[in-house]
C-alpha atoms as a PDB file:
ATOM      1  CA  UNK A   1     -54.927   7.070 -36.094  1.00  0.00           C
ATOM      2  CA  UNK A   2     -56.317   3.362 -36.747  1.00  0.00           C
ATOM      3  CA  UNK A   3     -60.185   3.695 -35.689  1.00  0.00           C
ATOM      4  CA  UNK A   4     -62.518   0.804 -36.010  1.00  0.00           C
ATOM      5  CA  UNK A   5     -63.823  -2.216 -34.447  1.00  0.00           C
ATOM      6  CA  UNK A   6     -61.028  -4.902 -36.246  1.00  0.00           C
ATOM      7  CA  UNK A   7     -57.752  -2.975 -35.001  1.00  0.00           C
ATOM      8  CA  UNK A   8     -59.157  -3.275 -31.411  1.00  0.00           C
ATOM      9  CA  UNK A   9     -60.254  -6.600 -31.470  1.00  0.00           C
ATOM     10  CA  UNK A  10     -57.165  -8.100 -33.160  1.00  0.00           C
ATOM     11  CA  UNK A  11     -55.194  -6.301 -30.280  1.00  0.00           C
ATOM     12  CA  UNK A  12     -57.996  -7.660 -27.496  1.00  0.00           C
ATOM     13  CA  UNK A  13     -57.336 -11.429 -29.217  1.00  0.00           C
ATOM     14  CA  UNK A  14     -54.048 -11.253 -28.397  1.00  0.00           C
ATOM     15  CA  UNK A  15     -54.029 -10.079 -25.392  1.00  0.00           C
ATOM     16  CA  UNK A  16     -56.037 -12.885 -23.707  1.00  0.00           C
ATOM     17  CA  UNK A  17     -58.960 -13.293 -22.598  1.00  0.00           C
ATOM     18  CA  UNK A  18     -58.026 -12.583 -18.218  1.00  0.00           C
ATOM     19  CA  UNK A  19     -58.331  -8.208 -19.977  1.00  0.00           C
ATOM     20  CA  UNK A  20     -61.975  -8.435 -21.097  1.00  0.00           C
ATOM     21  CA  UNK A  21     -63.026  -8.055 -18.122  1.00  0.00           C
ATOM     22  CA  UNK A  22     -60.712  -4.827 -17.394  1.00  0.00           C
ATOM     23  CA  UNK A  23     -61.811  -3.440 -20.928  1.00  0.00           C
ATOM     24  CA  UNK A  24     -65.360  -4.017 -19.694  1.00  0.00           C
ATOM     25  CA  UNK A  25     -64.635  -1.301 -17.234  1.00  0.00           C
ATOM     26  CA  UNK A  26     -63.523   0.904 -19.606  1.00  0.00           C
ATOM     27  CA  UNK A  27     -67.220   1.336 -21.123  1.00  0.00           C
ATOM     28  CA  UNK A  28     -65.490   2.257 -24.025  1.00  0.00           C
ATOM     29  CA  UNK A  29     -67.282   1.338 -28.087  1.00  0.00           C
ATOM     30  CA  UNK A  30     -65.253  -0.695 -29.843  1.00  0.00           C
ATOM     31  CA  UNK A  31     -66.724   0.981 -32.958  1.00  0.00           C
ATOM     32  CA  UNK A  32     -65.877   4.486 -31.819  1.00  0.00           C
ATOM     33  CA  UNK A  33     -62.547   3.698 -29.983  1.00  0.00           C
ATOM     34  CA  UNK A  34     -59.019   4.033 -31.901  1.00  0.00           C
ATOM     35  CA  UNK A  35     -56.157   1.784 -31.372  1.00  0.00           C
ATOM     36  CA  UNK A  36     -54.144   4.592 -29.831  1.00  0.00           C
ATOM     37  CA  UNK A  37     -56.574   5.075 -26.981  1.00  0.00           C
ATOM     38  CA  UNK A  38     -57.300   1.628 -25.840  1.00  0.00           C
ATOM     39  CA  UNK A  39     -53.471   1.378 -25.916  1.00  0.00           C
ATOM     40  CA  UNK A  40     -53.578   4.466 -23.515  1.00  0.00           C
ATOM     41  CA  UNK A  41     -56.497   3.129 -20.753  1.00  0.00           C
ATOM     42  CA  UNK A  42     -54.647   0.135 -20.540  1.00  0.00           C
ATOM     43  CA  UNK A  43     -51.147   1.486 -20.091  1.00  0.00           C
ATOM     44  CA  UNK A  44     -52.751   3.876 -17.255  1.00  0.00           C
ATOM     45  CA  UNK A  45     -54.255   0.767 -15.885  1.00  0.00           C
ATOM     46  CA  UNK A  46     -50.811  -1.367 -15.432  1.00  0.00           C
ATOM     47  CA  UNK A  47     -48.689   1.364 -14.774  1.00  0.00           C
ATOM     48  CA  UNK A  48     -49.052   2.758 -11.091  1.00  0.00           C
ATOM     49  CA  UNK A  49     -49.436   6.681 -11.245  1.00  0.00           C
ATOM     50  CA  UNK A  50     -46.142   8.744 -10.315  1.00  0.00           C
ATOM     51  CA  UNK A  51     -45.937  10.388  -7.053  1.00  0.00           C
ATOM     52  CA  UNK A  52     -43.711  12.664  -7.346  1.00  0.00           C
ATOM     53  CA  UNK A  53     -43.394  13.671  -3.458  1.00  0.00           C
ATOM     54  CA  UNK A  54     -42.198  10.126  -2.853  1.00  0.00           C
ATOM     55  CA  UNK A  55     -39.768  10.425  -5.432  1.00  0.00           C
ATOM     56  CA  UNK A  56     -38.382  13.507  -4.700  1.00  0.00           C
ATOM     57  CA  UNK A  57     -38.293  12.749  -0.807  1.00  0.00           C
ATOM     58  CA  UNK A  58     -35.761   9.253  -2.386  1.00  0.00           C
ATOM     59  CA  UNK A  59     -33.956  12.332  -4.296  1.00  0.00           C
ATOM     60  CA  UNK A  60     -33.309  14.519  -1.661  1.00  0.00           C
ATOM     61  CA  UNK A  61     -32.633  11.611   0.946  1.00  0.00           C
ATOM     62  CA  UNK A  62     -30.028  10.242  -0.859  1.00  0.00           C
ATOM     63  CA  UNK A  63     -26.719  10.133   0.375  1.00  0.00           C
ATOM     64  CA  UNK A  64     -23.348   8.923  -1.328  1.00  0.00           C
ATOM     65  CA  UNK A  65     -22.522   5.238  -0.096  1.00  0.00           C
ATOM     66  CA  UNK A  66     -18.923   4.186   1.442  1.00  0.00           C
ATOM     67  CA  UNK A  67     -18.349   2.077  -1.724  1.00  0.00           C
ATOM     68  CA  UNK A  68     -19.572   4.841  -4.037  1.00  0.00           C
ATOM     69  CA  UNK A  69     -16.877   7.387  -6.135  1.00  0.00           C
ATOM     70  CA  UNK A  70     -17.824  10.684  -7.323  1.00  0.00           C
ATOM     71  CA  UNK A  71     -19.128  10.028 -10.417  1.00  0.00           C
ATOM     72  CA  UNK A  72     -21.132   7.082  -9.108  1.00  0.00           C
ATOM     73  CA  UNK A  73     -22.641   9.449  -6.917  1.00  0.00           C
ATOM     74  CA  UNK A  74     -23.550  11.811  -9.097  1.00  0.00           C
ATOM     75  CA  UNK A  75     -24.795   9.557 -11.877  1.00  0.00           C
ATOM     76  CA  UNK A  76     -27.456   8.002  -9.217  1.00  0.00           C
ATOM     77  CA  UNK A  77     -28.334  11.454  -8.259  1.00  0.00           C
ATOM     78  CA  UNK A  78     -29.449  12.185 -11.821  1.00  0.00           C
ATOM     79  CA  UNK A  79     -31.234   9.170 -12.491  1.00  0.00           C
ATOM     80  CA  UNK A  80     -33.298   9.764  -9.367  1.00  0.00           C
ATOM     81  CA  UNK A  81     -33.930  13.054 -10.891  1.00  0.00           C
ATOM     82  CA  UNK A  82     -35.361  12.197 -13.761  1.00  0.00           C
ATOM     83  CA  UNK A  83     -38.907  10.980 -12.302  1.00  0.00           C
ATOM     84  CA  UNK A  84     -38.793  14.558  -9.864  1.00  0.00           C
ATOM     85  CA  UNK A  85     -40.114  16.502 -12.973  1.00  0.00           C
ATOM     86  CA  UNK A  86     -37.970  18.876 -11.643  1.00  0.00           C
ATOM     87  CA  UNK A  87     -37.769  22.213 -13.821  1.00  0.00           C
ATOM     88  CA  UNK A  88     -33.917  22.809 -13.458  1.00  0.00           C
ATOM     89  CA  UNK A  89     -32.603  19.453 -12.745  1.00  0.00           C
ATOM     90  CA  UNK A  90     -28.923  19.987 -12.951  1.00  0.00           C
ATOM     91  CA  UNK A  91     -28.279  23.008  -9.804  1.00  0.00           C
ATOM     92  CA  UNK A  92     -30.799  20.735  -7.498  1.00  0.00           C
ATOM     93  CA  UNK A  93     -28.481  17.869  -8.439  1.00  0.00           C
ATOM     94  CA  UNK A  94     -25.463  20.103  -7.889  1.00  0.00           C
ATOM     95  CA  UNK A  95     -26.945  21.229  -4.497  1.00  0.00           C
ATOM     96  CA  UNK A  96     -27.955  17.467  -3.440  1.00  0.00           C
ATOM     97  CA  UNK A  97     -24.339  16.298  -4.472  1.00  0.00           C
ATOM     98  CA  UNK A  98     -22.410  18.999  -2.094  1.00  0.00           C
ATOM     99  CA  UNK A  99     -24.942  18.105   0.720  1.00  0.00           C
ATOM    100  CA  UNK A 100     -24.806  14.540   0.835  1.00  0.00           C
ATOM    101  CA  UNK A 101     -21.354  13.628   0.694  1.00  0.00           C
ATOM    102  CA  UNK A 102     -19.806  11.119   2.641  1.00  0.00           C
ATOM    103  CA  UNK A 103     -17.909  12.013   5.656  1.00  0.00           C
ATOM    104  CA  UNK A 104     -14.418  11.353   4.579  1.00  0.00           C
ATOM    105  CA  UNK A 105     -14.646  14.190   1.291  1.00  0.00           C
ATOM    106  CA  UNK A 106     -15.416  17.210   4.007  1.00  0.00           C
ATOM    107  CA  UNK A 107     -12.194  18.468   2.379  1.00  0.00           C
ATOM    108  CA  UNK A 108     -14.036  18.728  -0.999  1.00  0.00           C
ATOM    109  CA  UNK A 109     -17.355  19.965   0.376  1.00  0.00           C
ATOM    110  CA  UNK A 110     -15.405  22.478   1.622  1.00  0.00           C
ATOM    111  CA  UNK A 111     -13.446  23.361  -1.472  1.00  0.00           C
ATOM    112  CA  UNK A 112     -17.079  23.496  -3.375  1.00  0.00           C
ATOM    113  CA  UNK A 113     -18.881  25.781  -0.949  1.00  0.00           C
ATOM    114  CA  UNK A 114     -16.266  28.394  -1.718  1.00  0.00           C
ATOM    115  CA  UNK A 115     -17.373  28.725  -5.538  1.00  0.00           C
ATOM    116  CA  UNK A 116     -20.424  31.184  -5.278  1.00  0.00           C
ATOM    117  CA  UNK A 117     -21.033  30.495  -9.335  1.00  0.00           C
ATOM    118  CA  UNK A 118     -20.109  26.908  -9.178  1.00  0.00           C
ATOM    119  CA  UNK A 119     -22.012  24.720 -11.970  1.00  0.00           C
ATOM    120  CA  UNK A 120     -22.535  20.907 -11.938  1.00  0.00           C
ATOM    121  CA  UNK A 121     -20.069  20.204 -14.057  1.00  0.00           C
ATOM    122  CA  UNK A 122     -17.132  22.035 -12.729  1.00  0.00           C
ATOM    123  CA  UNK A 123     -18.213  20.543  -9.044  1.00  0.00           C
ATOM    124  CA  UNK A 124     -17.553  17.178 -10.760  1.00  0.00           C
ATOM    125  CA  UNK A 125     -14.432  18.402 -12.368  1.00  0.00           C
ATOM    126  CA  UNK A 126     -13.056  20.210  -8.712  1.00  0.00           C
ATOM    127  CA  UNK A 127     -14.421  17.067  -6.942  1.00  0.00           C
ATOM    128  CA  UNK A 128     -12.528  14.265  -8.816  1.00  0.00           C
ATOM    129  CA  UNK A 129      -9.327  16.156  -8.747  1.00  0.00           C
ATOM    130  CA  UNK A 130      -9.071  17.133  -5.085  1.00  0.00           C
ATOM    131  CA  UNK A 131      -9.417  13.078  -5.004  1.00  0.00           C
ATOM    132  CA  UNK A 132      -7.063  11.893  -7.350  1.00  0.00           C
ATOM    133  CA  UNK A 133      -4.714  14.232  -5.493  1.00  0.00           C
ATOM    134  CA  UNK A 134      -5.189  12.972  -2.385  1.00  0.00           C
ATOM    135  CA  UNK A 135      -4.876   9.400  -2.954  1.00  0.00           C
ATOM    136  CA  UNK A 136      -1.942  10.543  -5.197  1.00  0.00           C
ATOM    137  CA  UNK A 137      -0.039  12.206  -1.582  1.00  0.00           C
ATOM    138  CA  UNK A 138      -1.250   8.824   0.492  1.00  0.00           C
ATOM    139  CA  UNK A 139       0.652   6.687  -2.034  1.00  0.00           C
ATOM    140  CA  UNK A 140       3.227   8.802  -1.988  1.00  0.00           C
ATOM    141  CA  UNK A 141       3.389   8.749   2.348  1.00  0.00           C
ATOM    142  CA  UNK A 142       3.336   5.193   2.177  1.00  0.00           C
ATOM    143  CA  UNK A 143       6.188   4.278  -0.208  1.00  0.00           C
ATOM    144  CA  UNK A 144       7.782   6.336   1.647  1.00  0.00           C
ATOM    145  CA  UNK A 145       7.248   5.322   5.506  1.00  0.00           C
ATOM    146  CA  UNK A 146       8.506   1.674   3.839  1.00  0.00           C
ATOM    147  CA  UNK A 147      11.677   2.943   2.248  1.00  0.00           C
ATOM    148  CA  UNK A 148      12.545   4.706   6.253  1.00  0.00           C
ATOM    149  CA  UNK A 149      11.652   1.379   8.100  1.00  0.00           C
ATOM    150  CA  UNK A 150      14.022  -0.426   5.524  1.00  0.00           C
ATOM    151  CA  UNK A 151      16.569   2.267   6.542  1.00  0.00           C
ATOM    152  CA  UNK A 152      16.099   2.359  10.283  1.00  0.00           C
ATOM    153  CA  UNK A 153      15.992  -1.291  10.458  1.00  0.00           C
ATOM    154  CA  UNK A 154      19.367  -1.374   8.865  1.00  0.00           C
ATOM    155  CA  UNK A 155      21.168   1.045  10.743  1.00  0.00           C
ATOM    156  CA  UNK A 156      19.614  -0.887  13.733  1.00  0.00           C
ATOM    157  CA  UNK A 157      21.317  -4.372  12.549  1.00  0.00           C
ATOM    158  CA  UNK A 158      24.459  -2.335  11.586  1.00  0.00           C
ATOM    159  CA  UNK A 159      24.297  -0.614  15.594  1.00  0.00           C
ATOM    160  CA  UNK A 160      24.130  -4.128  17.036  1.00  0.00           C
ATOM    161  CA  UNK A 161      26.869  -5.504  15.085  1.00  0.00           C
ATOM    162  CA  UNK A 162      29.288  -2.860  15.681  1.00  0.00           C
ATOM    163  CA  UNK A 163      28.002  -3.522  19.706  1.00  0.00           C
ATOM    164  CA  UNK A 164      29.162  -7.129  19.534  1.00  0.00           C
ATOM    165  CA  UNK A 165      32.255  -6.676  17.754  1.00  0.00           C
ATOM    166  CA  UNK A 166      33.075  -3.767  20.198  1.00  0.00           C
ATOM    167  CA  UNK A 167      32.310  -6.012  23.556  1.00  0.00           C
ATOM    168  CA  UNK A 168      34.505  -8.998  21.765  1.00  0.00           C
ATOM    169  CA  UNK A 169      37.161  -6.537  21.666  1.00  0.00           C
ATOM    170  CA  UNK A 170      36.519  -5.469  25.493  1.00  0.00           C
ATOM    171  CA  UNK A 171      36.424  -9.110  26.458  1.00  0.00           C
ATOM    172  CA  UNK A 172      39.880  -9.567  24.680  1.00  0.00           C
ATOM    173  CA  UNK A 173      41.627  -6.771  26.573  1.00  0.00           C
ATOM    174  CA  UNK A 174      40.354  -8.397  29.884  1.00  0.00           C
ATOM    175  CA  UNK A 175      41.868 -11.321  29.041  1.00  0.00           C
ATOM    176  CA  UNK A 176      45.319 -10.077  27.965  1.00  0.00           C
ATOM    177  CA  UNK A 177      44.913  -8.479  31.653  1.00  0.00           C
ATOM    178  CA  UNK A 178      44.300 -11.426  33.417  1.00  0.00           C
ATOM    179  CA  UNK A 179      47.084 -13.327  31.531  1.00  0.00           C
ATOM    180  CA  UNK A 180      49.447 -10.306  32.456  1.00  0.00           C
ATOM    181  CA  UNK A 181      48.709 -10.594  35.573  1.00  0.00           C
ATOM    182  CA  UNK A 182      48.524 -14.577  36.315  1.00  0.00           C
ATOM    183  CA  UNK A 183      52.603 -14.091  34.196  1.00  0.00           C
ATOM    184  CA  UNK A 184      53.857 -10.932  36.945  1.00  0.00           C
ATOM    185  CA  UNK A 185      52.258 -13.487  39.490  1.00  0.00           C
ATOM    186  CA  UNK A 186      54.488 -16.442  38.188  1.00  0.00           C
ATOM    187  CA  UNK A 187      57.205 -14.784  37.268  1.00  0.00           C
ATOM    188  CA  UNK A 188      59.760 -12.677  39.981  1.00  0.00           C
ATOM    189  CA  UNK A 189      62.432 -12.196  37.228  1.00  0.00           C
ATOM    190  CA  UNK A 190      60.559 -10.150  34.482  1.00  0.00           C
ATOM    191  CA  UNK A 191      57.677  -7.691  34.324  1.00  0.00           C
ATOM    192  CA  UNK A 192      56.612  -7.846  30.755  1.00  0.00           C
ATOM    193  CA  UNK A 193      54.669 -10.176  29.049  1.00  0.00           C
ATOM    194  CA  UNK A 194      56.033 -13.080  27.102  1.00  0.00           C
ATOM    195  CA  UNK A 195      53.643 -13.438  23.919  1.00  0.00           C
ATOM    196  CA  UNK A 196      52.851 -10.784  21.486  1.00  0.00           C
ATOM    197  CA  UNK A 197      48.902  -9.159  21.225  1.00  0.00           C
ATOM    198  CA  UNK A 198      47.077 -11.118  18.631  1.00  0.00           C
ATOM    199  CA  UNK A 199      45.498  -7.084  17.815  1.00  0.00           C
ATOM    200  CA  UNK A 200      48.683  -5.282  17.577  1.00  0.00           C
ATOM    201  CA  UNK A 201      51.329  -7.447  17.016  1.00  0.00           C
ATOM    202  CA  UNK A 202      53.536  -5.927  20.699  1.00  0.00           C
ATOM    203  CA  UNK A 203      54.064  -6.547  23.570  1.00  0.00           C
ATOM    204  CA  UNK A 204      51.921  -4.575  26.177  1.00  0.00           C
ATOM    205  CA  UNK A 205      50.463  -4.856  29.491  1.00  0.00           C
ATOM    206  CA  UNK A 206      46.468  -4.001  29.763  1.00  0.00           C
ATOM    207  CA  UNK A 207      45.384  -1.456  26.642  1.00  0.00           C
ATOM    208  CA  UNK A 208      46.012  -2.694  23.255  1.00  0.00           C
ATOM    209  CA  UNK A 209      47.199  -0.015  20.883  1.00  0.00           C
ATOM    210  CA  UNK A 210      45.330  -1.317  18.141  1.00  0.00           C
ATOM    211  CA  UNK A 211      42.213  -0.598  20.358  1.00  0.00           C
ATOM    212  CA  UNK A 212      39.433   1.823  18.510  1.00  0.00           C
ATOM    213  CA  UNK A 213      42.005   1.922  15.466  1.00  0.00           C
ATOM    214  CA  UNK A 214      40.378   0.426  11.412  1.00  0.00           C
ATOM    215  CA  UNK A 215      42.282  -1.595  10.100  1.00  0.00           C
ATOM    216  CA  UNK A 216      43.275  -0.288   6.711  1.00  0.00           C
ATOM    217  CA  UNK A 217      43.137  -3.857   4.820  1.00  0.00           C
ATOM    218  CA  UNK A 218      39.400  -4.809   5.764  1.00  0.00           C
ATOM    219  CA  UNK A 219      37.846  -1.859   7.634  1.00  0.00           C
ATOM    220  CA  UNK A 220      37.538  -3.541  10.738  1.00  0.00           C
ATOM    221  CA  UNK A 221      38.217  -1.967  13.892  1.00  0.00           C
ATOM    222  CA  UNK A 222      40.126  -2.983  16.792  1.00  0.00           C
ATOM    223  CA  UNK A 223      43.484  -4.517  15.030  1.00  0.00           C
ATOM    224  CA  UNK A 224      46.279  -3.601  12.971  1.00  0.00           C
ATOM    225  CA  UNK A 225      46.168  -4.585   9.027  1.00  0.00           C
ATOM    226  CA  UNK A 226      49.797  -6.151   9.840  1.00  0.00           C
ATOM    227  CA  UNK A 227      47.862  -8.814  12.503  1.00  0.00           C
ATOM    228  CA  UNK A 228      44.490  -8.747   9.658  1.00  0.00           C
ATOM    229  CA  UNK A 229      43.100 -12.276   9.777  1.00  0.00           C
ATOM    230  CA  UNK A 230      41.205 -11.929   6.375  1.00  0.00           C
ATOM    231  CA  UNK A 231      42.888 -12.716   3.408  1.00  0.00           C
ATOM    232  CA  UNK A 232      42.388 -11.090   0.022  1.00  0.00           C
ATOM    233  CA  UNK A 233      40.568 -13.099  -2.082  1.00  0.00           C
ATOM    234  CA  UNK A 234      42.888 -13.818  -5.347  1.00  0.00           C
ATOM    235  CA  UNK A 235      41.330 -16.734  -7.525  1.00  0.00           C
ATOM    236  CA  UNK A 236      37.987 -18.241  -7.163  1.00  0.00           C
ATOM    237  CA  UNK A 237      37.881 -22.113  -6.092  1.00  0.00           C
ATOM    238  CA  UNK A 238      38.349 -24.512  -3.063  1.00  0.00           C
ATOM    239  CA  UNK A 239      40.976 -23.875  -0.229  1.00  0.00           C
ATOM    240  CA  UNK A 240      41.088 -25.762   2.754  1.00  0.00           C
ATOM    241  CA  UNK A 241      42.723 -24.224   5.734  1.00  0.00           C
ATOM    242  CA  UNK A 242      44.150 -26.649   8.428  1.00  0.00           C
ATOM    243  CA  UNK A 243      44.834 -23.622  11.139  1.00  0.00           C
ATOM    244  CA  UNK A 244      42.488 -22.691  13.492  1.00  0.00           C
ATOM    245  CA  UNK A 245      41.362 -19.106  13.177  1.00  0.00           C
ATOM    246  CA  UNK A 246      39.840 -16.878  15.456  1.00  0.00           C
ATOM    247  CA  UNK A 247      35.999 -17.751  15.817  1.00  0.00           C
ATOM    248  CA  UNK A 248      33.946 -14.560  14.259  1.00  0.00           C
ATOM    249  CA  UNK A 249      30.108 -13.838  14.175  1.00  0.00           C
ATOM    250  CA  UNK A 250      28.623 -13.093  11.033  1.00  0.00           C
ATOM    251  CA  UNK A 251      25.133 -12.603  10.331  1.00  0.00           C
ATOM    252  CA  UNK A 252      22.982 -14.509   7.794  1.00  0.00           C
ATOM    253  CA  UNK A 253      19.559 -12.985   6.825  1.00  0.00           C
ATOM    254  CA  UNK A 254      18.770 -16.539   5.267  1.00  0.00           C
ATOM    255  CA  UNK A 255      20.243 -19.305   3.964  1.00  0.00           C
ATOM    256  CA  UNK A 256      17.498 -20.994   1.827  1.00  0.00           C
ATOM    257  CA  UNK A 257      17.939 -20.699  -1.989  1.00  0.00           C
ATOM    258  CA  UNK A 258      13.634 -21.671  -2.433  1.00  0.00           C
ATOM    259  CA  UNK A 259      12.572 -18.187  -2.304  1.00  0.00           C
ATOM    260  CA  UNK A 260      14.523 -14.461  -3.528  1.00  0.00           C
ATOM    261  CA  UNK A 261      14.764 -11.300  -1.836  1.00  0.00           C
ATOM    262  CA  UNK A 262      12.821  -9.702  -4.291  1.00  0.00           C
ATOM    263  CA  UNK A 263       9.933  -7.118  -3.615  1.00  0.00           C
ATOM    264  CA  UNK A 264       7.464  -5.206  -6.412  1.00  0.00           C
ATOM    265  CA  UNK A 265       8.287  -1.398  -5.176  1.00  0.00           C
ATOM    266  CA  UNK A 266       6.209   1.691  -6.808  1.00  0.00           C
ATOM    267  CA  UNK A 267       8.161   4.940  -7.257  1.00  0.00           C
ATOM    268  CA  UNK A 268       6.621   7.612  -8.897  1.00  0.00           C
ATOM    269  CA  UNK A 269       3.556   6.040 -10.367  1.00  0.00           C
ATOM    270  CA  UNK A 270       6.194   3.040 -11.788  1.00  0.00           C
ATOM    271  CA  UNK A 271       6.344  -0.415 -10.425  1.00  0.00           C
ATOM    272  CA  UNK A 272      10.449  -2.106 -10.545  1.00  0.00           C
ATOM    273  CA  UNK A 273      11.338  -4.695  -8.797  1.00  0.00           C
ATOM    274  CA  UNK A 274      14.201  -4.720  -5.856  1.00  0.00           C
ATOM    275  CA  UNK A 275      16.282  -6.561  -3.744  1.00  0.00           C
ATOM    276  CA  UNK A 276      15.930  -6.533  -0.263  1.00  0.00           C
ATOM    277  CA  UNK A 277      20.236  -5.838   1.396  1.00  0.00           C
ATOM    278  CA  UNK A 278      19.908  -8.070   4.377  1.00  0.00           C
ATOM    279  CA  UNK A 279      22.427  -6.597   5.958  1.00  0.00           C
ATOM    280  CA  UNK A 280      24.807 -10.418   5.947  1.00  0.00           C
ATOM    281  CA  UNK A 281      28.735  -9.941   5.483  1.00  0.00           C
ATOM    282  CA  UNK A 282      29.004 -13.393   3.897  1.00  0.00           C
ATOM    283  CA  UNK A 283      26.872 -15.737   1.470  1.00  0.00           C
ATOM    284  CA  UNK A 284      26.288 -19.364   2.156  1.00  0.00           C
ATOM    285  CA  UNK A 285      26.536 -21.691  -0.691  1.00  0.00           C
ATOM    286  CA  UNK A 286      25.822 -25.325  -0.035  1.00  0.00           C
ATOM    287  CA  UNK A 287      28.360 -27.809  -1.596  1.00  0.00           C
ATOM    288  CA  UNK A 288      25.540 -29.624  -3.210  1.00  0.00           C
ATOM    289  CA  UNK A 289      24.881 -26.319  -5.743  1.00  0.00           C
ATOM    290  CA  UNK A 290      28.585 -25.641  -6.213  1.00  0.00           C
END
């Protein structure tokens, strides 16, 4: 211990003069005071004095914050602690932790409460993992909802497709009706018609053979693969065609070569990258980029 008069003016010198007057009130002698203690009075003059009910009533009030993860919340909790002077700090912190959970972990609260012996640190270690495991199962739901709306909306594009194709084919029969009918009309001679069925290839009157048949050369339905207006596809390069073939619908998901089909998917924890089927029959290729 440094006792004298210098030590404790040297530290009074640099201190300023605004403290004499706050050492005055000390009535302490400078020639019987150490260094230690005038350190002391004028440490318990700055500092305010603890109350400890206030700071336990901050402890116990505290409750875990929407933007606040379990070991946030726990790691407040035991800095809060620390000024309690509690005399076991870590089961009050344990207790405080299960209480004063948010809302949306009742599922862990729950899990906790079960453990009769539970300590702090396997709370933590419970806690974090029936949260990792639940965001785990959401991720999981959610890549998979996408992958079934891809799906549905396919088959739904595929549905409607198949519908237009099939009234096309209604619309032709009614006019190979209408024809056949305008020809017995016209003509007192014959009963049969005088062109053959752009479908089938014969001769008929009102239903078309070829009618609900698939064509075995393109998989179309509706026409015979002897009448197939699709040719294969032999070498690669420009044809022109001066005949007039029959006008069909295709449909184009886009026909903009600026931006890709490409999405970032996650499956089982790894991100790849995949192209979106849009579901066209044909590609459109501007004669500038060929």
């Amino acid at each position: 211990m440094t006792k004298g008069k210098f030590p404790c003016c040297y530290l009074l010198h640099h201190m300023g003069g605004e403290v004499l007057d706050i050492f005055k009130s000390f009535n302490l002698d400078l020639d019987q005071v150490t260094h230690e203690a005038l350190l002391k009075k004028f440490s318990d003059y700055f500092s305010p004095k603890k109350n400890i009910t206030m700071e336990r009533n901050r402890f116990f009030t505290k409750r875990q914050s929407p933007d606040q993860n379990i070991m946030e919340f726990v790691t407040e909790l035991r800095n809060l602690a620390k000024s309690c002077e509690f005399p076991e700090t870590d089961s009050i912190v344990r207790d405080i932790f299960i209480c004063n959970m948010r809302n949306d972990y009742n599922y862990v609260k729950q899990k906790l409460l079960e453990d009769g012996n539970l300590t702090l640190e396997k709370a933590l270690e419970v806690a974090t993992s029936l949260v990792a495991s639940r965001e785990h199962v959401s991720i999981l739901e959610t890549d998979s909802n996408e992958i079934n709306k891809i799906y549905h909306q396919s088959r739904n594009f595929n549905r409607g497709r198949s519908s237009s194709q099939d009234h096309r084919s209604q619309g032709h029969q009614r006019s190979v009706s209408r024809q056949s009918n305008k020809n017995g009309q016209s003509s007192q001679t014959s009963s049969q018609l005088t062109t053959s069925c752009q479908k089938c290839g014969q001769i008929h009157r009102v239903r078309c053979p070829a009618w609900g048949k698939t064509c075995a050369k393109c998989g179309r339905r509706n026409h015979f693969a002897k009448m197939c207006k699709i040719m294969s596809v032999k070498n690669i390069g420009e044809h022109y065609v001066n005949e007039e073939l029959p006008i069909q619908e295709f449909h184009v998901g886009s026909i903009q070569s600026a931006n890709s089909w490409d999405i970032e998917m996650e499956i089982n924890g790894q991100v790849t990258s995949a192209q979106v089927d849009t579901g066209s029959q044909v590609n459109i290729i501007s004669r500038q980029q060929t």
